[in-house]
N, C-alpha and C. Protein backbone atom coordinates (compact mmCIF):
# COMPACT_ATOMS: atom_id res chain seq x y z
N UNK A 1 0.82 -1.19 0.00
CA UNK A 1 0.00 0.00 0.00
C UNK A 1 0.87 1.25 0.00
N UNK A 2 0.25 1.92 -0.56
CA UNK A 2 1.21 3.65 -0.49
C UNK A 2 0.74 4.12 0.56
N UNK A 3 -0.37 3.98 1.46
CA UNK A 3 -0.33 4.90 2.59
C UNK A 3 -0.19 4.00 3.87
N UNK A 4 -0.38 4.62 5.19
CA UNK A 4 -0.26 4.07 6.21
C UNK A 4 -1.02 4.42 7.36
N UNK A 5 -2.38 4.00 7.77
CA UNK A 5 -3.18 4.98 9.08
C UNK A 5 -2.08 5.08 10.19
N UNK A 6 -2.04 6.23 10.23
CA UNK A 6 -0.96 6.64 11.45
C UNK A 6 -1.56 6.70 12.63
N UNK A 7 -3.49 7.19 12.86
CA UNK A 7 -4.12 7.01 13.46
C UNK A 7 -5.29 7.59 13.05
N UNK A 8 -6.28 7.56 13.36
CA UNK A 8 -7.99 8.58 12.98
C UNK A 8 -7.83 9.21 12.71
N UNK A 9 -8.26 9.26 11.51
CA UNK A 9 -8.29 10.01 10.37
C UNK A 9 -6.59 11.26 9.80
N UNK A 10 -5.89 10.40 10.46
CA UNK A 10 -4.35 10.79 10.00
C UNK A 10 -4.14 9.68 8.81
N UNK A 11 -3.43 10.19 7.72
CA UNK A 11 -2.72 8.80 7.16
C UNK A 11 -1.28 9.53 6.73
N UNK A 12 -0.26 8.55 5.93
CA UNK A 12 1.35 8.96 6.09
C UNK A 12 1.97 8.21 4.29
N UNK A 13 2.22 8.99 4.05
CA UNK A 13 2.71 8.55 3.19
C UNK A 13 4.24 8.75 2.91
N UNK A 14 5.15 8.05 2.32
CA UNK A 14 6.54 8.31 2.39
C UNK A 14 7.04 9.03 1.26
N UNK A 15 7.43 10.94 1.33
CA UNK A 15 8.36 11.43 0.47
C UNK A 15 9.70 10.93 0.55
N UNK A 16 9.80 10.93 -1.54
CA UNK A 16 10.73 10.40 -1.58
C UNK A 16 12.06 11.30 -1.63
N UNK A 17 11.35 12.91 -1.48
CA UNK A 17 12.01 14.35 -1.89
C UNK A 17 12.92 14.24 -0.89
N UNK A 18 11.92 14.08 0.66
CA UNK A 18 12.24 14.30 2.25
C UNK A 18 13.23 13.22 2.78
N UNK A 19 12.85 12.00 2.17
CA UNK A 19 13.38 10.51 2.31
C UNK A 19 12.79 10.56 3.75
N UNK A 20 11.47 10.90 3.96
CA UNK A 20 10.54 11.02 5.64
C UNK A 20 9.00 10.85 4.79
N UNK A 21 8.44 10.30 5.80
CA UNK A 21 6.84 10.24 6.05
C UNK A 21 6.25 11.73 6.49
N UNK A 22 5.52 12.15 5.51
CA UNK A 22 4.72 13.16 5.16
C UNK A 22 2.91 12.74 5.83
N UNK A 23 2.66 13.30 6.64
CA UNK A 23 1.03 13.01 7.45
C UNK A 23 -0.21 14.11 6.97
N UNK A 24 -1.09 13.53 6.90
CA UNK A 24 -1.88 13.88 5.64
C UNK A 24 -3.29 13.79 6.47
N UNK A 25 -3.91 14.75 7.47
CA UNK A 25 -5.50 14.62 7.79
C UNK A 25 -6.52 14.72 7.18
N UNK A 26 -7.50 13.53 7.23
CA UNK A 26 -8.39 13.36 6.15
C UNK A 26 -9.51 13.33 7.33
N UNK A 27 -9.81 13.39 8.47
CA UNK A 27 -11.00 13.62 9.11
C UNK A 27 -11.40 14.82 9.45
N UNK A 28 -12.32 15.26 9.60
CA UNK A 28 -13.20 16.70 9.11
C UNK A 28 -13.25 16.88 10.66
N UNK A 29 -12.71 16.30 11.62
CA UNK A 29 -12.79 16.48 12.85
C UNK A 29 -11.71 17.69 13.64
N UNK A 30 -10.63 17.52 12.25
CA UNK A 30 -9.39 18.26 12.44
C UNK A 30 -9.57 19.61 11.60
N UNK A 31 -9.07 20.60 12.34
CA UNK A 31 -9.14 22.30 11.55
C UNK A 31 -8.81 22.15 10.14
N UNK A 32 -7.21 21.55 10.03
CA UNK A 32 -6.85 21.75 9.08
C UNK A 32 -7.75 20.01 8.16
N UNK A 33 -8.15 19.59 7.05
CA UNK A 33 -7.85 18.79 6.64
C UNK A 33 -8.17 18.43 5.17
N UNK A 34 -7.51 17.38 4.18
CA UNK A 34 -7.46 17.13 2.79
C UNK A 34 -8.88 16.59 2.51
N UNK A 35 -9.05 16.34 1.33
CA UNK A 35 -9.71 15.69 0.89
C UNK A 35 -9.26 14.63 0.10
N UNK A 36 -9.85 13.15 0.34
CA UNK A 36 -8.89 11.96 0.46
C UNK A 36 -10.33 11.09 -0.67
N UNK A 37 -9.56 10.50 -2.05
CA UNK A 37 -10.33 9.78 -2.62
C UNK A 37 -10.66 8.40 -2.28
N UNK A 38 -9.99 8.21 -1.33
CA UNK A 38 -10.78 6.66 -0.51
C UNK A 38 -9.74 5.62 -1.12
N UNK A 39 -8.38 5.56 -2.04
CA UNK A 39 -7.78 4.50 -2.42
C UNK A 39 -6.45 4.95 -1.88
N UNK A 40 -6.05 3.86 -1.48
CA UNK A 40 -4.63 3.63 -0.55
C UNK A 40 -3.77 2.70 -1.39
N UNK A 41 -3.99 2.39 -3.02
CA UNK A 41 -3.19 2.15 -3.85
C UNK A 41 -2.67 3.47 -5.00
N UNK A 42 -3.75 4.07 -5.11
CA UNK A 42 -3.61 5.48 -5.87
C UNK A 42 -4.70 6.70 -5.36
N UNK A 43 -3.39 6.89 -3.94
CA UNK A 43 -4.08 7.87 -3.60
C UNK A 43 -4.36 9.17 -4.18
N UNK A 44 -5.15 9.79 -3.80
CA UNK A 44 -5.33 11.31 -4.47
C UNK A 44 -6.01 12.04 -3.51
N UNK A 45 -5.04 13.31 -2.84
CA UNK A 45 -5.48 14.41 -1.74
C UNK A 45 -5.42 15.77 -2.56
N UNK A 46 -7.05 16.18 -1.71
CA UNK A 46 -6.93 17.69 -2.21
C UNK A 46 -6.97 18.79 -1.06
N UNK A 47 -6.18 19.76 -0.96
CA UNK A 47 -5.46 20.60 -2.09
C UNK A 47 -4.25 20.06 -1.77
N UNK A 48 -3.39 21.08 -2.86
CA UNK A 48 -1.84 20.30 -2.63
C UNK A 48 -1.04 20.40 -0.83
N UNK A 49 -0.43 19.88 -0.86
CA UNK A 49 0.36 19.35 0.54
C UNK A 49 1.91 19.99 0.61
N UNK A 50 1.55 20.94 1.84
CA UNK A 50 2.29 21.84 1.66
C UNK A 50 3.39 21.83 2.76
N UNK A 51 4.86 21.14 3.27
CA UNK A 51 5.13 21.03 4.42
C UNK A 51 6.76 22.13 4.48
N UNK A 52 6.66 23.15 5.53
CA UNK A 52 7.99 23.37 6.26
C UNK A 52 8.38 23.59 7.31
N UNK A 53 9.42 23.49 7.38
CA UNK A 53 10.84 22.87 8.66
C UNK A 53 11.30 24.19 8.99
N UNK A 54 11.81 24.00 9.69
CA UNK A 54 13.05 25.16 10.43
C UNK A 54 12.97 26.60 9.71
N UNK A 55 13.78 26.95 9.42
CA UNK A 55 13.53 28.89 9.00
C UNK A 55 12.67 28.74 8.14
N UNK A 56 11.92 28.21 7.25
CA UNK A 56 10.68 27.98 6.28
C UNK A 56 9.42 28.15 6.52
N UNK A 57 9.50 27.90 8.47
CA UNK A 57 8.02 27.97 8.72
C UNK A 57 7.79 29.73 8.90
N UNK A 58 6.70 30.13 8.56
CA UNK A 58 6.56 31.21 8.61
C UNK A 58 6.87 31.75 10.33
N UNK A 59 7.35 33.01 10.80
CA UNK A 59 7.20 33.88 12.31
C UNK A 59 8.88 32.88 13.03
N UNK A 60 9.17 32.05 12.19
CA UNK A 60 10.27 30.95 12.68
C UNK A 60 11.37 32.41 13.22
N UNK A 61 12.34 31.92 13.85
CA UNK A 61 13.77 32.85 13.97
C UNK A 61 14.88 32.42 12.84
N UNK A 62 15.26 33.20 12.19
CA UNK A 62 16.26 33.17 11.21
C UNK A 62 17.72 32.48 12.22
N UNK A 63 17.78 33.06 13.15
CA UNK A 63 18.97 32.35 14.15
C UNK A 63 19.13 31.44 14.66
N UNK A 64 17.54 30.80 14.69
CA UNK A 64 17.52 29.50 15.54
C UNK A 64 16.48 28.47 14.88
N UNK A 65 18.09 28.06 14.06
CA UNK A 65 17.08 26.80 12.90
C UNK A 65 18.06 25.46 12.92
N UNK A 66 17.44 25.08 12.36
CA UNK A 66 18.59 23.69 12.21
C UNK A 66 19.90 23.81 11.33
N UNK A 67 19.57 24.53 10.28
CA UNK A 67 20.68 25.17 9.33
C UNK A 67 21.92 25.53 10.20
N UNK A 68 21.47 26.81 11.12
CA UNK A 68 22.06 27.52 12.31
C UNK A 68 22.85 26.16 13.12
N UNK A 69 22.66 25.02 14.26
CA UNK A 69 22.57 24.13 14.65
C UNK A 69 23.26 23.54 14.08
N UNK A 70 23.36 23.19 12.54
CA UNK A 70 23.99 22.30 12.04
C UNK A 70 25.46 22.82 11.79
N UNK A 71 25.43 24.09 11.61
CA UNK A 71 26.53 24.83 10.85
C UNK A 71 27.21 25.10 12.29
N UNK A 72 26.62 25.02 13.57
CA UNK A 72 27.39 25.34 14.80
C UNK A 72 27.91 23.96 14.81
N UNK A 73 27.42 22.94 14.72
CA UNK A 73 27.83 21.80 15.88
C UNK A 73 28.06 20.96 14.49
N UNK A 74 29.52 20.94 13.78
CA UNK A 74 29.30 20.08 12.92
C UNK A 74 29.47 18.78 12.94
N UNK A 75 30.10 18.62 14.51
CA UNK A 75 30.79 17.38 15.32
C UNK A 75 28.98 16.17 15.48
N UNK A 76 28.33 16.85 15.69
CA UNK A 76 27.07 16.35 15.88
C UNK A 76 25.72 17.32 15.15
N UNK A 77 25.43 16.80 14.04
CA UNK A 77 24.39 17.62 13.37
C UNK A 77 23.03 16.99 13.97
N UNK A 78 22.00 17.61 13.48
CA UNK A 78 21.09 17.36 14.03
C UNK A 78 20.16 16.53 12.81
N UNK A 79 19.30 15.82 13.65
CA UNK A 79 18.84 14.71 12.75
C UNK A 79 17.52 15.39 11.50
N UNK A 80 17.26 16.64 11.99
CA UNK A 80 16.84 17.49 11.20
C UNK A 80 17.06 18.31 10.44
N UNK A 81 16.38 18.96 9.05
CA UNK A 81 16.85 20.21 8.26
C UNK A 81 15.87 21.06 7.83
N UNK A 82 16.10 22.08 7.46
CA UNK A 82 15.31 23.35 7.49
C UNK A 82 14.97 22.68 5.65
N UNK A 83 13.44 22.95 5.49
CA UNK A 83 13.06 22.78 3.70
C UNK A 83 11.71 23.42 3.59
N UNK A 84 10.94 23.07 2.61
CA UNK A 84 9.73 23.28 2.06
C UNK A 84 9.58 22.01 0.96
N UNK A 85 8.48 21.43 1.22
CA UNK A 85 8.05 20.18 -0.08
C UNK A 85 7.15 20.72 0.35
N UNK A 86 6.63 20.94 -1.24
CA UNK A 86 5.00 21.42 -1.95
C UNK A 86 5.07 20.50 -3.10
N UNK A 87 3.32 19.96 -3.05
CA UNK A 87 3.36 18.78 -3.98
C UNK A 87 1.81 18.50 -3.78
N UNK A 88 1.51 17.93 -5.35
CA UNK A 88 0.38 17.23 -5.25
C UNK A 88 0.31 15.78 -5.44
N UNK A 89 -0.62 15.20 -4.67
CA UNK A 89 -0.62 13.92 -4.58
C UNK A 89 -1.88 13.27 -5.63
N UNK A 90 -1.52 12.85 -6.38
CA UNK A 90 -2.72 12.56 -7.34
C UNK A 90 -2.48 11.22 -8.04
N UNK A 91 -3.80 10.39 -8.03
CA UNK A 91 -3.56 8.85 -8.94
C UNK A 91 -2.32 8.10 -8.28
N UNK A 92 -2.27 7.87 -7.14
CA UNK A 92 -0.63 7.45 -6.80
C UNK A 92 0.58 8.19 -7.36
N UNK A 93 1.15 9.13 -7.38
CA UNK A 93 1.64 10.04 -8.17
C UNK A 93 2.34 10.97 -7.14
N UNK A 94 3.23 11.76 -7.02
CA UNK A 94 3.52 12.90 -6.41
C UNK A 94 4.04 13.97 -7.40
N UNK A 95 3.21 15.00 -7.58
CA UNK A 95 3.86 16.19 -8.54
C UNK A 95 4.73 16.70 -7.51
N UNK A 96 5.63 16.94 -7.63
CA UNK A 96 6.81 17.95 -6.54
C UNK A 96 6.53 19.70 -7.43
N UNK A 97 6.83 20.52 -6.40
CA UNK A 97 6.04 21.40 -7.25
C UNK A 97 7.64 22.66 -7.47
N UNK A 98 7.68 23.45 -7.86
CA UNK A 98 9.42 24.14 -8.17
C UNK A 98 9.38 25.07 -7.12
N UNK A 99 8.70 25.34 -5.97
CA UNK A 99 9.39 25.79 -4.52
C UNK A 99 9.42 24.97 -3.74
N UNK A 100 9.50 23.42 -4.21
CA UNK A 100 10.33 22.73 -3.24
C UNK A 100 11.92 22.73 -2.99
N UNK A 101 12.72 22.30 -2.15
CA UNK A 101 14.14 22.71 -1.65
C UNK A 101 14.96 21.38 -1.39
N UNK A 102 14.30 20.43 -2.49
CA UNK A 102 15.11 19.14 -2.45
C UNK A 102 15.29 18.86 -3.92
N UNK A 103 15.63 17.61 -4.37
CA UNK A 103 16.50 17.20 -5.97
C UNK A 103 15.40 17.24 -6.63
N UNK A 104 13.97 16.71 -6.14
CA UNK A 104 13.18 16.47 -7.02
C UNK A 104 11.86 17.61 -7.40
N UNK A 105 12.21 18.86 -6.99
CA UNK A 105 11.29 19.66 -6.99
C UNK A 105 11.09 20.15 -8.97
N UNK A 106 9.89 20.24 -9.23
CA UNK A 106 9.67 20.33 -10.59
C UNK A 106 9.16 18.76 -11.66
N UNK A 107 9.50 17.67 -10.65
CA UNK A 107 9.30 16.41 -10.69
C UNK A 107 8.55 15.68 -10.63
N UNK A 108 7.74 14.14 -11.18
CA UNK A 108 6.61 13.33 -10.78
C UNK A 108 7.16 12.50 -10.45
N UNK A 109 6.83 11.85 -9.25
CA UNK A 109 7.25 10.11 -9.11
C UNK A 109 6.32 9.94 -8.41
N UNK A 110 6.14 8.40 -9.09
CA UNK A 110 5.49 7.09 -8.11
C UNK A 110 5.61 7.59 -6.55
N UNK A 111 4.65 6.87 -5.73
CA UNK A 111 4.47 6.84 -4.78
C UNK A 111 5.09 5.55 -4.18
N UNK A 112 5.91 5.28 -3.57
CA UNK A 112 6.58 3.89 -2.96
C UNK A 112 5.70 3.04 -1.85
N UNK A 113 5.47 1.83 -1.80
CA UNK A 113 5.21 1.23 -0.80
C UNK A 113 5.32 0.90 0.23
N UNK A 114 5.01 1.35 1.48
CA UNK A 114 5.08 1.23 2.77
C UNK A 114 4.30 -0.05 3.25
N UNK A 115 4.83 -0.15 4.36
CA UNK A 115 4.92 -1.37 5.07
C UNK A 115 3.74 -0.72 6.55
N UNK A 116 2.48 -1.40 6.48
CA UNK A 116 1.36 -0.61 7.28
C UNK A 116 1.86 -1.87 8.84
């Protein structure tokens, strides 16, 4: 399967941009949430899926990011990094969209199979 219930009405699917599991709310119970075509072989969420990290998130501190963190402590980096993946998920599919901040931004790929 391409997705994975992470729990009610959460599900997870694995970017391959992020090389991380991307979480995706599809219950109307939650403020924010997608709209989910009901197949967990070719999924398709609407609107596009928009995720960022460290100085990316908007009101964030420019001084205190992981970038920052990483570039201090190079002896021990941190298991995190500052990005943006924007993308649509459609037909089993991931459009990567060109303000993403990884290799594949501008890109389509398959959706990979996870292990539920």
């Amino acid at each position: 399967m391409k997705l994975k219930n992470v729990k009610d009405g959460i599900l997870a699917f694995y970017c391959p941009g992020c090389k991380e599991m991307h979480r995706v709310p599809v219950n109307k119970s939650y403020p924010h949430n997608w709209i989910f075509n009901g197949d967990y072989e070719a999924p398709t969420f609407s609107p596009s899926i928009l995720i960022r990290t460290g100085h990316y998130v908007p009101g964030y501190k420019d001084d205190d990011c992981w970038c920052t963190w990483n570039k201090e402590h190079p002896d021990e980096p941190a298991p995190f990094k500052c990005g943006i993946c924007h993308s649509f998920v459609r037909t089993g599919k991931i459009q990567y969209l060109s303000d993403c901040k990884h290799e594949l931004a501008g890109k389509t790929v398959d959706m990979v199979d996870i292990e539920n």
